[in-house]
Protein backbone atom coordinates (compact mmCIF):
# COMPACT_ATOMS: atom_id res chain seq x y z
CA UNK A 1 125.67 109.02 106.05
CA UNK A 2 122.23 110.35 107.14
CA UNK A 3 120.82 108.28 103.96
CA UNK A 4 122.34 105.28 105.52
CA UNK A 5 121.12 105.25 108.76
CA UNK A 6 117.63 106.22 107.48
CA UNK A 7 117.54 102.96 105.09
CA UNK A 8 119.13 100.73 108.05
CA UNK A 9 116.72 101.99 110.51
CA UNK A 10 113.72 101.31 107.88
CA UNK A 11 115.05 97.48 107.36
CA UNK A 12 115.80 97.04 111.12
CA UNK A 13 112.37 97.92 111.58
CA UNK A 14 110.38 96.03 109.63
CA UNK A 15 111.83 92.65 109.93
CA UNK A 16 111.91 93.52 113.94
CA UNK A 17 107.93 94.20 113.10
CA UNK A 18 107.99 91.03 111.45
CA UNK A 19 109.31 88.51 113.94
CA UNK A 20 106.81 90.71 116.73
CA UNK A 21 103.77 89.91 114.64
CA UNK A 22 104.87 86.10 114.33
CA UNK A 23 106.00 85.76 118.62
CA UNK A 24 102.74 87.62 119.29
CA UNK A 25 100.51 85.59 117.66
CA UNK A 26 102.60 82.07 118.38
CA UNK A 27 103.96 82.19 121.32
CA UNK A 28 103.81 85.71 123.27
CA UNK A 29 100.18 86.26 123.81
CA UNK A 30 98.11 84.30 121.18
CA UNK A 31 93.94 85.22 120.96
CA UNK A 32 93.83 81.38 121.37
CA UNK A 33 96.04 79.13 123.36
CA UNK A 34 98.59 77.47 120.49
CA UNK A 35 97.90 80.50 118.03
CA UNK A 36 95.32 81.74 115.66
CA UNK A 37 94.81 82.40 112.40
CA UNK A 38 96.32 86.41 113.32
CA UNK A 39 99.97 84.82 112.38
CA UNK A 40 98.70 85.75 109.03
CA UNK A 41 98.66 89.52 109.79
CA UNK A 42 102.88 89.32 109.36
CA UNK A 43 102.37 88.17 105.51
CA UNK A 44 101.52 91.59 103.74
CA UNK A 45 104.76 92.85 105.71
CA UNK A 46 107.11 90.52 103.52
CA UNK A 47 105.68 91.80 99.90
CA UNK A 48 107.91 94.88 100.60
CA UNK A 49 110.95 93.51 102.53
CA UNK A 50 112.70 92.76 99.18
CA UNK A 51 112.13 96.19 97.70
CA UNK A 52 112.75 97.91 101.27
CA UNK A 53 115.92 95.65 101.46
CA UNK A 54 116.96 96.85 98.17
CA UNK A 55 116.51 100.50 98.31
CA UNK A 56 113.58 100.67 96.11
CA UNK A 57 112.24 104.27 96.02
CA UNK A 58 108.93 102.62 95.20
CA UNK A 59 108.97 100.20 97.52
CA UNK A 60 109.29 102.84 100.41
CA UNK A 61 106.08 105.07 99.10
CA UNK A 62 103.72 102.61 99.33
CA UNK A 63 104.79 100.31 101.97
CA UNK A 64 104.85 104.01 104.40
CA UNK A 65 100.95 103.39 103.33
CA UNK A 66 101.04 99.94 104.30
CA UNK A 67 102.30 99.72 107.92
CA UNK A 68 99.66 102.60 108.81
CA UNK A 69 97.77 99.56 109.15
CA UNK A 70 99.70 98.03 111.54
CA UNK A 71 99.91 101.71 113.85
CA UNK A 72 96.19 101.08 113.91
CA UNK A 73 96.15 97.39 115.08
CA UNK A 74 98.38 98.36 117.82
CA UNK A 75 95.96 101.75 118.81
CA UNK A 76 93.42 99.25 118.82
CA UNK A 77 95.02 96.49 120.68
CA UNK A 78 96.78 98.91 122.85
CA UNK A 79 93.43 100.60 124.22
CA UNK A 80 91.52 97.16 124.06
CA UNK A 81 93.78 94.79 125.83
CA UNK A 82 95.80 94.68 128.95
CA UNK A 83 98.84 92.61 130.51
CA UNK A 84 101.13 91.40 127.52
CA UNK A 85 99.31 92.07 124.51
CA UNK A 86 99.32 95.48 126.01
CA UNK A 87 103.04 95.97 125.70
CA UNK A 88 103.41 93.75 122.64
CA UNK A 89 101.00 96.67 121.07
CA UNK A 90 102.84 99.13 122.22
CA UNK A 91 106.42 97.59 120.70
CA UNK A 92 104.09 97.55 117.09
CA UNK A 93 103.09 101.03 117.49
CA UNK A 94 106.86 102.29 117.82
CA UNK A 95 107.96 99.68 115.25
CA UNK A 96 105.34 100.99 112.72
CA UNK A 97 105.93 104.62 113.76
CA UNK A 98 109.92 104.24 112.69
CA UNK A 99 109.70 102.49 109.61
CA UNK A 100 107.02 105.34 108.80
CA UNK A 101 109.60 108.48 109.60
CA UNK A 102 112.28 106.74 108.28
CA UNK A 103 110.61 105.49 104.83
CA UNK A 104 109.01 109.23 104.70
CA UNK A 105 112.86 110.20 105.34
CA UNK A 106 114.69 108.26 102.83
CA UNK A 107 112.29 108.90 99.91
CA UNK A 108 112.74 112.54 100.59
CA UNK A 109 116.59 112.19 100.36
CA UNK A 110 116.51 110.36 97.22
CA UNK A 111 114.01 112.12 95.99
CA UNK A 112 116.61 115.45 96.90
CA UNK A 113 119.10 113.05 94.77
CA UNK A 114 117.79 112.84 91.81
């Protein structure tokens, strides 16, 4: 049961990290009016989504690596910017911040599993 809701809360949370990255940088609060070149930012988050959506033990290890990344951005963007791109920083920091504790959380259990 625990398993479960760790794996659904690491899916939920990177495709919800997903879409934020696109909206931010199309619509939301672009760098430049129409959108930038940042949209690309959301592409290193779909080489996992297959694996995560799976239940890849793999998958999990190094994509926990890979959305450090995007906790940084939003630190950065967070302290650097105000009004939207404020909040919209703050949504990637708790976005990035579950998918980390829950990825760290299911490769434990299966790990336990084993």
């Amino acid at each position: 049961m625990f398993l479960r809701s760790l794996y659904l809360s690491s899916c939920t949370s990177l495709i919800v990290l997903i879409f934020l990255c696109l909206a931010w940088e199309l619509r939301l609060a672009p760098i430049q009016p129409g959108g930038s070149w940042l949209i690309l930012k959301c592409v290193p988050l779909l080489a996992p989504l297959f694996g995560i959506l799976h239940g890849r033990r793999y998958t999990y290890q190094w994509a926990s690596m890979l959305i450090l990344l995007y906790f940084t951005e939003g630190v950065v963007r967070a302290s650097g910017e105000t009004g939207t791109s404020q909040w919209l920083a703050a949504g990637e920091i708790i976005l990035s911040l579950v998918f980390f504790c829950s990825a760290i959380g299911y490769v434990r259990r299966i790990g336990r599993q084993a």
